[in-house]
Protein backbone atom coordinates (compact mmCIF):
# COMPACT_ATOMS: atom_id res chain seq x y z
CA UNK A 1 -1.44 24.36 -23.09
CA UNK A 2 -3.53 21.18 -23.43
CA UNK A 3 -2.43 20.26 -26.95
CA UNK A 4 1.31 20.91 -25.13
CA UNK A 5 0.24 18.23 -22.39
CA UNK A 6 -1.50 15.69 -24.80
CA UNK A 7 2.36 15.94 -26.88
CA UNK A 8 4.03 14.92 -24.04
CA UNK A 9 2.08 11.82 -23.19
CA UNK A 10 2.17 10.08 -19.96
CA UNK A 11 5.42 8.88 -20.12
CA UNK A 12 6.68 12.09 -20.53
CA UNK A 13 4.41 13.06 -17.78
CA UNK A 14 5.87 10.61 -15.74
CA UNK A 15 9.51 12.26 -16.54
CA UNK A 16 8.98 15.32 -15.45
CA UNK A 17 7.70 14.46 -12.24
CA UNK A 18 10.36 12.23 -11.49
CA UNK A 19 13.11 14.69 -13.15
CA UNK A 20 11.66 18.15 -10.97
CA UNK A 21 11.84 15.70 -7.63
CA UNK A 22 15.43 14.30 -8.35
CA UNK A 23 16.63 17.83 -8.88
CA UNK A 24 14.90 19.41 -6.05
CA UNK A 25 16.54 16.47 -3.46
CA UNK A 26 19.40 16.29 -5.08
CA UNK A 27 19.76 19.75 -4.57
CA UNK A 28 18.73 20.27 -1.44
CA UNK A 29 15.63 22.32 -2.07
CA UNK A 30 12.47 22.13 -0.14
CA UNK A 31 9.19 22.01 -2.24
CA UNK A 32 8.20 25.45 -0.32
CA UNK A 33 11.39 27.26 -1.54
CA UNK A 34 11.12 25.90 -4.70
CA UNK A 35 7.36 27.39 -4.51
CA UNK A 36 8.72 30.47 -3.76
CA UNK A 37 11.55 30.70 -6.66
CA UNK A 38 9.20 29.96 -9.25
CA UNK A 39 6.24 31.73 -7.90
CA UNK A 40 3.54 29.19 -7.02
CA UNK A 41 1.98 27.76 -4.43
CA UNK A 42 3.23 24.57 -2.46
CA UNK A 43 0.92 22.91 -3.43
CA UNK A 44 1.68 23.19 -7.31
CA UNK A 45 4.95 21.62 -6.54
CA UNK A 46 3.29 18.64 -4.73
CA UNK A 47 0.86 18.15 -7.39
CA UNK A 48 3.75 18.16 -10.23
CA UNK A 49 5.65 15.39 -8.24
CA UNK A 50 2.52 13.00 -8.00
CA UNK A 51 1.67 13.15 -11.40
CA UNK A 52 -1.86 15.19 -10.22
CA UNK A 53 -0.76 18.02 -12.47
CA UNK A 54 2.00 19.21 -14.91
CA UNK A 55 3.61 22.94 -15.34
CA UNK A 56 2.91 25.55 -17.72
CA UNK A 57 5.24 26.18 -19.88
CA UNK A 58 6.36 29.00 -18.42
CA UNK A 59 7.30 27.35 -15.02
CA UNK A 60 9.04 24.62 -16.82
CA UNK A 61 11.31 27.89 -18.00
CA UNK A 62 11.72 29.11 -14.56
CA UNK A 63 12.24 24.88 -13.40
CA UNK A 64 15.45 24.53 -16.11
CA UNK A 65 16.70 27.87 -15.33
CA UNK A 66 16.51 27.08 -11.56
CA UNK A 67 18.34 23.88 -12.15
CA UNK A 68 20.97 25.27 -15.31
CA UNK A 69 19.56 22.31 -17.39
CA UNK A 70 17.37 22.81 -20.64
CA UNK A 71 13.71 22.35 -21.21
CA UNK A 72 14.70 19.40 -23.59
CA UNK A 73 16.19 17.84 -20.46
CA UNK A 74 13.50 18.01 -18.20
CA UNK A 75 10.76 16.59 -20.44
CA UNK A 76 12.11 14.76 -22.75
CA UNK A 77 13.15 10.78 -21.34
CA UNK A 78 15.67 10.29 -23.80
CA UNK A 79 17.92 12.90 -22.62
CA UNK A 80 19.71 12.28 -19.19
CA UNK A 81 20.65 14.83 -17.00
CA UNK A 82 24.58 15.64 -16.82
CA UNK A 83 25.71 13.87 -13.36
CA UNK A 84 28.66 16.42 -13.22
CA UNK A 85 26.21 19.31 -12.98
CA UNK A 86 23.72 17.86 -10.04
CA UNK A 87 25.83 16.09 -6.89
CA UNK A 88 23.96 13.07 -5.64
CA UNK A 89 23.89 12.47 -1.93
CA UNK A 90 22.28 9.70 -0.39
CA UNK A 91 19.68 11.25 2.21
CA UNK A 92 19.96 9.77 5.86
CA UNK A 93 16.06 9.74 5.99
CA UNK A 94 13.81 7.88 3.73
CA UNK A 95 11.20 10.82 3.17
CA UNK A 96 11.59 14.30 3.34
CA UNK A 97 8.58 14.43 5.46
CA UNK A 98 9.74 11.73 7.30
CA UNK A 99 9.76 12.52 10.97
CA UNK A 100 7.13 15.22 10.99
CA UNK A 101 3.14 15.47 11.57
CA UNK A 102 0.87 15.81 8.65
CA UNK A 103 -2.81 16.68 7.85
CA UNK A 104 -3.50 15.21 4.23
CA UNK A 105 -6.20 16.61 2.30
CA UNK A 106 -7.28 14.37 -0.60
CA UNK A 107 -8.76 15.48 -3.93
CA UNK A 108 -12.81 14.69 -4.84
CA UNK A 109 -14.72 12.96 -2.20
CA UNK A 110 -11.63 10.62 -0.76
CA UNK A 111 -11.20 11.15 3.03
CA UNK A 112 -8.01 12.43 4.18
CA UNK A 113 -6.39 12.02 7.26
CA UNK A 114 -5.25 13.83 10.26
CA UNK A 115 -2.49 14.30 12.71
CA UNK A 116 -0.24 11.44 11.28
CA UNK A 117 3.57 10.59 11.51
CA UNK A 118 5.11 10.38 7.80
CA UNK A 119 7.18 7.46 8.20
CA UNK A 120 8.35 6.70 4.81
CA UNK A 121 7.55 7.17 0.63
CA UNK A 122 7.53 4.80 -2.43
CA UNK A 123 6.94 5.91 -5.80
CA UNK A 124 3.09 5.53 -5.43
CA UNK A 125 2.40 5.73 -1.72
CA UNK A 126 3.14 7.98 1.49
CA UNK A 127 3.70 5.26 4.69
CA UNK A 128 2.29 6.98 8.16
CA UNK A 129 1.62 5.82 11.66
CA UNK A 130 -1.04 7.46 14.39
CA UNK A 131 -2.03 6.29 17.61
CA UNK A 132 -5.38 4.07 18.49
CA UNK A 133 -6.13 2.68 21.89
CA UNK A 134 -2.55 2.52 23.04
CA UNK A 135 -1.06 1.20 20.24
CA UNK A 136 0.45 2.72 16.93
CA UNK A 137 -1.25 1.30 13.70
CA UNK A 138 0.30 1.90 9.98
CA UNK A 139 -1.33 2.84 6.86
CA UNK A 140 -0.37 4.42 3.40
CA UNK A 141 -1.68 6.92 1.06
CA UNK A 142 -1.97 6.70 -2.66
CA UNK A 143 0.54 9.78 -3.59
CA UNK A 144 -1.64 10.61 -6.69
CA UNK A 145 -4.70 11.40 -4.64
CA UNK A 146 -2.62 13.89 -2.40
CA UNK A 147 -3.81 17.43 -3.00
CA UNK A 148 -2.19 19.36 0.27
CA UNK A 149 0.36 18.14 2.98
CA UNK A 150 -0.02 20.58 6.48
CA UNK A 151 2.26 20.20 9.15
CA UNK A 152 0.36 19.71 11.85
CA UNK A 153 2.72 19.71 15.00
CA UNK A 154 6.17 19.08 15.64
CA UNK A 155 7.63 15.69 16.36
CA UNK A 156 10.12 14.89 19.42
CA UNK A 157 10.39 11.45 17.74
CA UNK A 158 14.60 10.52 16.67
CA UNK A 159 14.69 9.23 13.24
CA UNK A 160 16.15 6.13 15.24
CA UNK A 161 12.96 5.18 16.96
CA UNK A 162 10.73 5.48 13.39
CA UNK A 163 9.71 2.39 12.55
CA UNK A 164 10.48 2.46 8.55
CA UNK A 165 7.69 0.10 6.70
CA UNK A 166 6.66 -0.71 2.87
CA UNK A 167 4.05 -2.49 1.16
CA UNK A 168 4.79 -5.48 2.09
CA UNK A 169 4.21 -4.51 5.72
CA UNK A 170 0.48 -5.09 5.10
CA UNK A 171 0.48 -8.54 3.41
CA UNK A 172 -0.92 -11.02 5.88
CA UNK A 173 -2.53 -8.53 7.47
CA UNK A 174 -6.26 -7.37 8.52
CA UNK A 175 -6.83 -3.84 7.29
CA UNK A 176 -9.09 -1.35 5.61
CA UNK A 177 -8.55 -0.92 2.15
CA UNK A 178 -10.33 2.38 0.59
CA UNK A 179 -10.57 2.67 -3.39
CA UNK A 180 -11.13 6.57 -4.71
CA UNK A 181 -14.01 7.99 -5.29
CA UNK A 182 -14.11 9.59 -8.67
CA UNK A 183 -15.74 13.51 -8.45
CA UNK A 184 -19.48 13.32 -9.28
CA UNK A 185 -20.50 10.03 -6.90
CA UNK A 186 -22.67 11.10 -3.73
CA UNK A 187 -20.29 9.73 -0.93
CA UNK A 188 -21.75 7.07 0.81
CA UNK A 189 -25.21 6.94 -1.49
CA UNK A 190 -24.33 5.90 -4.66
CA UNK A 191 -20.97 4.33 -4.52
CA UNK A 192 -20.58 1.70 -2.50
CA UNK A 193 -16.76 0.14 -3.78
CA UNK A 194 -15.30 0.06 -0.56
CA UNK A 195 -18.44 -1.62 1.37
CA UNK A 196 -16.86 -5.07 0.23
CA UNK A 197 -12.80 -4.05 1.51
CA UNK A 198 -13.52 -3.02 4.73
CA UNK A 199 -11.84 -5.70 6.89
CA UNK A 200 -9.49 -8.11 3.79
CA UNK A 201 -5.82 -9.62 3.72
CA UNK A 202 -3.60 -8.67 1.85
CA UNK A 203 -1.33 -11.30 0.13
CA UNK A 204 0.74 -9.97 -2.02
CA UNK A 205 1.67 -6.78 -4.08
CA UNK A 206 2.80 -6.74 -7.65
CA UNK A 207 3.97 -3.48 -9.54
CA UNK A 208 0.50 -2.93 -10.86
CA UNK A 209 -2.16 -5.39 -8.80
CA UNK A 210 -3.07 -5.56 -4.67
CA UNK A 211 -3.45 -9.26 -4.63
CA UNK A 212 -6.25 -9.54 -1.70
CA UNK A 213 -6.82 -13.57 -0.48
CA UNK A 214 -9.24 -15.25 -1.91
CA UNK A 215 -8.95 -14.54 -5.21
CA UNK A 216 -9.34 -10.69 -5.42
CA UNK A 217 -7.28 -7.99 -7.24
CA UNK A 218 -7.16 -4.42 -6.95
CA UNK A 219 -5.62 -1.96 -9.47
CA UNK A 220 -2.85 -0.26 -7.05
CA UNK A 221 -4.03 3.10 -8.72
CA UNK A 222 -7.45 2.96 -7.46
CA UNK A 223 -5.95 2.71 -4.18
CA UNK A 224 -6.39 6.01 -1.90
CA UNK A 225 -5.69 4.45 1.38
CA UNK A 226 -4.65 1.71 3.23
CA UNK A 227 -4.81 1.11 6.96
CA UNK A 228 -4.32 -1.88 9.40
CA UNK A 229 -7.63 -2.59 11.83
CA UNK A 230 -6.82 -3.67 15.22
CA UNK A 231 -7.88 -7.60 15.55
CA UNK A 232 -9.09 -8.83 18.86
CA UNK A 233 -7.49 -12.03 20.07
């Protein structure tokens, strides 16, 4: 299995995730009942679509016989997937846990978070919103870190009344900026990374850097989360 993975590569990686989401969405299938076809938890699915993991073989069987497409297909980024077999249809929402409440577990020592509104998705990040003090304030989670999605009530909120945000929603802005703590660190003892981003600006975003003002630049992969702080007048 590991000499399979270390063939592939990351770009290959990389394919397969994006492949195994574009089919499930295109198709109309949930990560849960996708779970269920091939025999898996939830969780496995989650983990395959933000790069955390990859299949076995054997589910990448059951994944191109689920789909009628060949293994070839699904992990190998020269080949293109027939647009006459899968439909596409552009989804009114912008996440497909957009609209509902999440707990989000995080792997290693990174904190998760609790009770939040999904409000939107980019390739690296998961947008949310939760109340403080009267007030709704926005954050975002890196999508690699993710290890478990719970719903944790339902949401009376229309689609309508979501405000829809991206990165760039935090540029000129005061917020928290958390960097992930790698498995083996004593949380809070030894590693002390995100002592120095615990109130910065944002000024820009690039496909690879968090441009912070004064000079400062974050890898956007280290990034596990992202939240606005409330600023007094």
């Amino acid at each position: 299995m590991y000499a399979f993975v270390k063939r592939l590569g990351k770009r290959l990686l990389y394919d397969i995730r994006r492949k195994i989401k574009r089919l499930r969405t295109e198709k109309g299938i949930t990560q849960e009942a996708l779970a269920e076809e091939i025999n898996v938890p939830r969780s496995a699915i989650a983990k395959w679509e933000t790069n955390s993991g990859v299949p076995e073989v054997s589910n990448l069987i059951m994944i191109s016989r689920i789909f009628d497409i060949s293994v070839d297909e699904l992990v190998d980024d020269t080949r293109t997937i027939d647009k006459t077999e899968v439909k596409t249809e552009k989804k009114s929402d912008c996440s497909e846990y957009a609209g509902n409440f999440y707990d989000i577990e995080l792997n290693g020592w990174n904190d998760g978070i609790e009770d939040v509104l999904i409000i939107n998705e980019d390739e690296d990040f998961l947008f949310y919103q939760k109340p403080l003090k009267r007030k709704n304030v926005f954050g975002l989670i890196g999508k690699k870190y993710i290890t478990s999605l719970k719903a944790s009530k339902p949401s009376d909120i229309a689609q309508k009344d979501i405000k829809v945000i991206d990165k760039n929603y935090f540029c000129s802005k005061h917020v928290l900026v958390e960097l992930a703590v790698k498995e083996g660190f004593i949380k809070g003892f030894f590693d002390f990374r995100n002592d120095d981003y615990q109130d910065v600006v944002i000024q820009s975003f690039t496909d690879s850097r968090v441009l912070l003002m004064f000079g400062k630049e974050l890898d956007i992969n280290t990034i596990s989360k992202i939240e606005e702080l409330e600023v007094m007048a």
